[in-house]
C-alpha atoms as a PDB file:
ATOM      1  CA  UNK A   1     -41.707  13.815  -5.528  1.00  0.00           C
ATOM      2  CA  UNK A   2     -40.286  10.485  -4.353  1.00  0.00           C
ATOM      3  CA  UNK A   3     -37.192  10.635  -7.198  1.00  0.00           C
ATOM      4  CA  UNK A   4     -36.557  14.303  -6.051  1.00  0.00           C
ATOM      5  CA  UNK A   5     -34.185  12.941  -3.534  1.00  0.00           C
ATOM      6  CA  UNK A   6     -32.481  10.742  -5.734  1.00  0.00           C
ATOM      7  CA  UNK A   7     -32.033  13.361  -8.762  1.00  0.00           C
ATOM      8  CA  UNK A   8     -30.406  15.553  -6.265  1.00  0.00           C
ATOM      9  CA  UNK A   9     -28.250  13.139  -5.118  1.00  0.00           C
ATOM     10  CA  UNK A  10     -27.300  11.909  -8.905  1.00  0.00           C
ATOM     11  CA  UNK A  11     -26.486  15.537  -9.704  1.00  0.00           C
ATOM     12  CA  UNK A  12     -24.240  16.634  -6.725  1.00  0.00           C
ATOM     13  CA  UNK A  13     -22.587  12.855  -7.385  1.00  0.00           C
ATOM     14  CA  UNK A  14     -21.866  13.679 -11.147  1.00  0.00           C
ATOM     15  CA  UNK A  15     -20.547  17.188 -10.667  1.00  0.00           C
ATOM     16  CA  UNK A  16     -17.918  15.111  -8.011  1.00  0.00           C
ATOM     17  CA  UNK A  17     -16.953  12.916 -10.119  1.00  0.00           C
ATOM     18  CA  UNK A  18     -16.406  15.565 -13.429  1.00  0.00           C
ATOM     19  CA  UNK A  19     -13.661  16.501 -11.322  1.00  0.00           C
ATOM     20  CA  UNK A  20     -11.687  13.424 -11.102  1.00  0.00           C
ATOM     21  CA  UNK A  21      -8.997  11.419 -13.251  1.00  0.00           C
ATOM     22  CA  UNK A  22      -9.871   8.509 -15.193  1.00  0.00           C
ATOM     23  CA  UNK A  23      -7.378   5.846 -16.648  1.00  0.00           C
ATOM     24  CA  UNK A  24      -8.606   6.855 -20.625  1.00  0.00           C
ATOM     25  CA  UNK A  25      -6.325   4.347 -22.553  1.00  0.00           C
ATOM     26  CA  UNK A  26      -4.113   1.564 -21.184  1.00  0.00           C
ATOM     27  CA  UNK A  27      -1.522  -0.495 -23.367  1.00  0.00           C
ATOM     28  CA  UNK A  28      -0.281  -3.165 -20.921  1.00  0.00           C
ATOM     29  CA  UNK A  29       1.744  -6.304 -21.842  1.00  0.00           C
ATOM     30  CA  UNK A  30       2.541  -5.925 -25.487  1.00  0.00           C
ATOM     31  CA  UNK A  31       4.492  -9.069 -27.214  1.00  0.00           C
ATOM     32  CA  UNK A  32       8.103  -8.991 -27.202  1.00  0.00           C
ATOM     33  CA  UNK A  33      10.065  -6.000 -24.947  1.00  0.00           C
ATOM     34  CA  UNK A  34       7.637  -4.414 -22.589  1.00  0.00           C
ATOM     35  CA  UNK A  35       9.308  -1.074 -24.004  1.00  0.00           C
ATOM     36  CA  UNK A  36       6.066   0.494 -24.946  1.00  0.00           C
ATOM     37  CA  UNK A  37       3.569   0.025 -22.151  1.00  0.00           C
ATOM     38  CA  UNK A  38       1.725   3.168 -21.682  1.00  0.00           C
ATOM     39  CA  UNK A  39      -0.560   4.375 -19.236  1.00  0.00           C
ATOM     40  CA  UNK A  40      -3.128   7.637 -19.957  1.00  0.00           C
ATOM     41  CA  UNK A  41      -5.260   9.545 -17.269  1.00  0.00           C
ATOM     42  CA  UNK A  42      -7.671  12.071 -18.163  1.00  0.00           C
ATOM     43  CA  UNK A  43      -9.549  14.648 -16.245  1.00  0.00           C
ATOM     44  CA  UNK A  44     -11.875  17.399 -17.160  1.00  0.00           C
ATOM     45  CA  UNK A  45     -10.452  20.088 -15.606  1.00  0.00           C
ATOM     46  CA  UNK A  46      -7.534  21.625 -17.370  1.00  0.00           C
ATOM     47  CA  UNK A  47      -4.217  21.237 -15.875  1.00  0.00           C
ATOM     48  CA  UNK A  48      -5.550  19.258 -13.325  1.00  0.00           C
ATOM     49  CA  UNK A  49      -2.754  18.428 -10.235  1.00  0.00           C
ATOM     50  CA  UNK A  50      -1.639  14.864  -9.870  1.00  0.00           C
ATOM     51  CA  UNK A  51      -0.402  15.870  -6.007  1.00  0.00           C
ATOM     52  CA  UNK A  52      -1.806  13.017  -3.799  1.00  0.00           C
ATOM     53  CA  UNK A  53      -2.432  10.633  -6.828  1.00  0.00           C
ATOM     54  CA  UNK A  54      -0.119   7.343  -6.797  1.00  0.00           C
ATOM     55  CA  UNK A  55      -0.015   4.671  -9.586  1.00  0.00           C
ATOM     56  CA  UNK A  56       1.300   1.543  -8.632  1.00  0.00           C
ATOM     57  CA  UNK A  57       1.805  -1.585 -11.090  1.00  0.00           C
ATOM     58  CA  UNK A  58       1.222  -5.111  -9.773  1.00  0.00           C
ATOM     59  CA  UNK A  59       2.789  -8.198 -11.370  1.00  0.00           C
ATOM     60  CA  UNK A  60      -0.508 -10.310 -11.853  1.00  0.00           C
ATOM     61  CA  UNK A  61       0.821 -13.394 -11.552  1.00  0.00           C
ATOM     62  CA  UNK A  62       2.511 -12.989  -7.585  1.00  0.00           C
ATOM     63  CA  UNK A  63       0.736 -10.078  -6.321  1.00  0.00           C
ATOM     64  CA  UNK A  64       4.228  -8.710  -5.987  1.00  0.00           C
ATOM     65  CA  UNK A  65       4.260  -4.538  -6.514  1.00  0.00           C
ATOM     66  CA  UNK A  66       6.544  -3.861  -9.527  1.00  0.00           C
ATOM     67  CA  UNK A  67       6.622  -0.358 -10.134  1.00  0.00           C
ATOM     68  CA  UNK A  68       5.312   2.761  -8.208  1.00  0.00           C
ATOM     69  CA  UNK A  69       4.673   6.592 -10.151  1.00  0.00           C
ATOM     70  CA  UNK A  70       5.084   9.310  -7.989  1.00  0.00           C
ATOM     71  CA  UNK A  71       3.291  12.339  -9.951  1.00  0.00           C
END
């Protein structure tokens, strides 16, 4: 009876989460012409809306924002 609690709370906290996008693959920096840098979210739910969601790419070396993706 003590883990009841936490069960629940593992349960409602998965079925949350099954709803929201994940970065699934990430090709960042490649040698040469940063031509083919790619970024890939995922979600469960079909056709899933991006409204609200912002990407934003920071140069690591300054801190300085680089690029922003509007959906």
């Amino acid at each position: 009876m003590k883990n009841l609690p936490f069960i629940i709370s593992f349960l409602f906290a998965s079925y949350c989460w099954s709803q929201a996008v994940v970065i699934n693959e990430l090709d960042c920096d490649t040698p040469g012409i940063d031509d083919k840098e790619f970024v890939e979210l995922l979600s469960s739910a079909p056709n899933f809306s991006l409204d609200g969601y912002v990407l934003v790419f920071f140069n690591g070396s300054n801190s300085e924002e680089i690029r922003v993706i509007l959906p």
